[in-house]
Protein backbone atom coordinates (compact mmCIF):
# COMPACT_ATOMS: atom_id res chain seq x y z
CA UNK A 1 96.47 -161.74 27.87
CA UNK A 2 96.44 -165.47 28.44
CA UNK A 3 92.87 -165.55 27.52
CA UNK A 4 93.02 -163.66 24.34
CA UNK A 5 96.33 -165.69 23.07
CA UNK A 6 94.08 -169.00 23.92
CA UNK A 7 90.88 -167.44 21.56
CA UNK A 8 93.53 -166.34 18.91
CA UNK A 9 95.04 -169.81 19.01
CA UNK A 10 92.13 -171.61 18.83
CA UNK A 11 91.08 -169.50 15.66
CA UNK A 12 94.56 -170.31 14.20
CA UNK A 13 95.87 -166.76 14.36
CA UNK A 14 100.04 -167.20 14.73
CA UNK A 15 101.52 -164.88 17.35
CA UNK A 16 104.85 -163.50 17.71
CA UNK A 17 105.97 -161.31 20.02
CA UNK A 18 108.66 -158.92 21.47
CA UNK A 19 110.71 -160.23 24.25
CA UNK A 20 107.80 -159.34 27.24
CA UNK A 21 105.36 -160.88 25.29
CA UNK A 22 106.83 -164.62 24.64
CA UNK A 23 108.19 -164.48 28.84
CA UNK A 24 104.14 -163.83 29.62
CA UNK A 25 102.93 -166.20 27.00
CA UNK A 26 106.17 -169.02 25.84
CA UNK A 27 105.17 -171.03 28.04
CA UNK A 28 101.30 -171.70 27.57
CA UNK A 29 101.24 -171.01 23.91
CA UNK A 30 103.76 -170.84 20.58
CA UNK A 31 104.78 -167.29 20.29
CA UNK A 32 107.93 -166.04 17.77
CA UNK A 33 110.02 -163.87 17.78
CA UNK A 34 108.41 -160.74 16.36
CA UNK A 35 111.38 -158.18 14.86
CA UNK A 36 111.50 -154.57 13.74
CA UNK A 37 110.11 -155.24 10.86
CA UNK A 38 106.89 -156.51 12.00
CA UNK A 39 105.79 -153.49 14.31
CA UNK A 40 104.99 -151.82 10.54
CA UNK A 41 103.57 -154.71 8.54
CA UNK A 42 100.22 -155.13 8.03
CA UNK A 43 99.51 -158.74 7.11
CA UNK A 44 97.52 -160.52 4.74
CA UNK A 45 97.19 -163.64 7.00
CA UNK A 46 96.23 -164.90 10.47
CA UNK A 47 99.93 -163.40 12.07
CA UNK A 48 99.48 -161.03 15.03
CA UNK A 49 102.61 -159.31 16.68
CA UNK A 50 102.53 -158.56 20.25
CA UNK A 51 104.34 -155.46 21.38
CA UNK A 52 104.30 -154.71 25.09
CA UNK A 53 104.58 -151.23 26.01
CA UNK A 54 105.01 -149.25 28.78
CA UNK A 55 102.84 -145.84 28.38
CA UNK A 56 99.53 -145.87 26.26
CA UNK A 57 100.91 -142.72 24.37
CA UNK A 58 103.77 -144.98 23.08
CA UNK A 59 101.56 -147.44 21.76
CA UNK A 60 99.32 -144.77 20.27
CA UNK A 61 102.18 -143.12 18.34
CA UNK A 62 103.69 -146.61 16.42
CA UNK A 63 103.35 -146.73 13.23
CA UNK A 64 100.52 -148.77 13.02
CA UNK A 65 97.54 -147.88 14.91
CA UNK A 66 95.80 -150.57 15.38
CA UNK A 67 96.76 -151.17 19.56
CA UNK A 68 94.74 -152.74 22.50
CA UNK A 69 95.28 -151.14 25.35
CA UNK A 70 95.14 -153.72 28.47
């Protein structure tokens, strides 16, 4: 993930991010604090919010599809 949060970066995509995601990235890159809110809003800017799951069928049923599975 370190690699893809560097591209994003370097593209000027923002990232935010639940709890998991800003303890695997806070320290190499700026990453907010993504809220409830976000795992359903589809943005009209560079903003991408991280949500790390545990099972692939979680991350296939939230309410916005659009997932990478690692």
């Amino acid at each position: 993930m370190p690699d893809a949060a560097k591209a994003l970066q370097e593209n000027n995509v923002e990232l935010q991010g639940d709890r998991s995601t800003r303890k695997i990235l806070g320290g190499q890159f700026p990453v907010g604090e993504a809220t409830e809110e976000d795992w359903q809003t589809e943005y009209r800017d560079l903003i991408l919010s991280i949500n790390i799951v545990e099972w692939e069928v979680t991350a296939m049923l939230l309410p916005i599809a659009d997932c990478l599975l690692l």
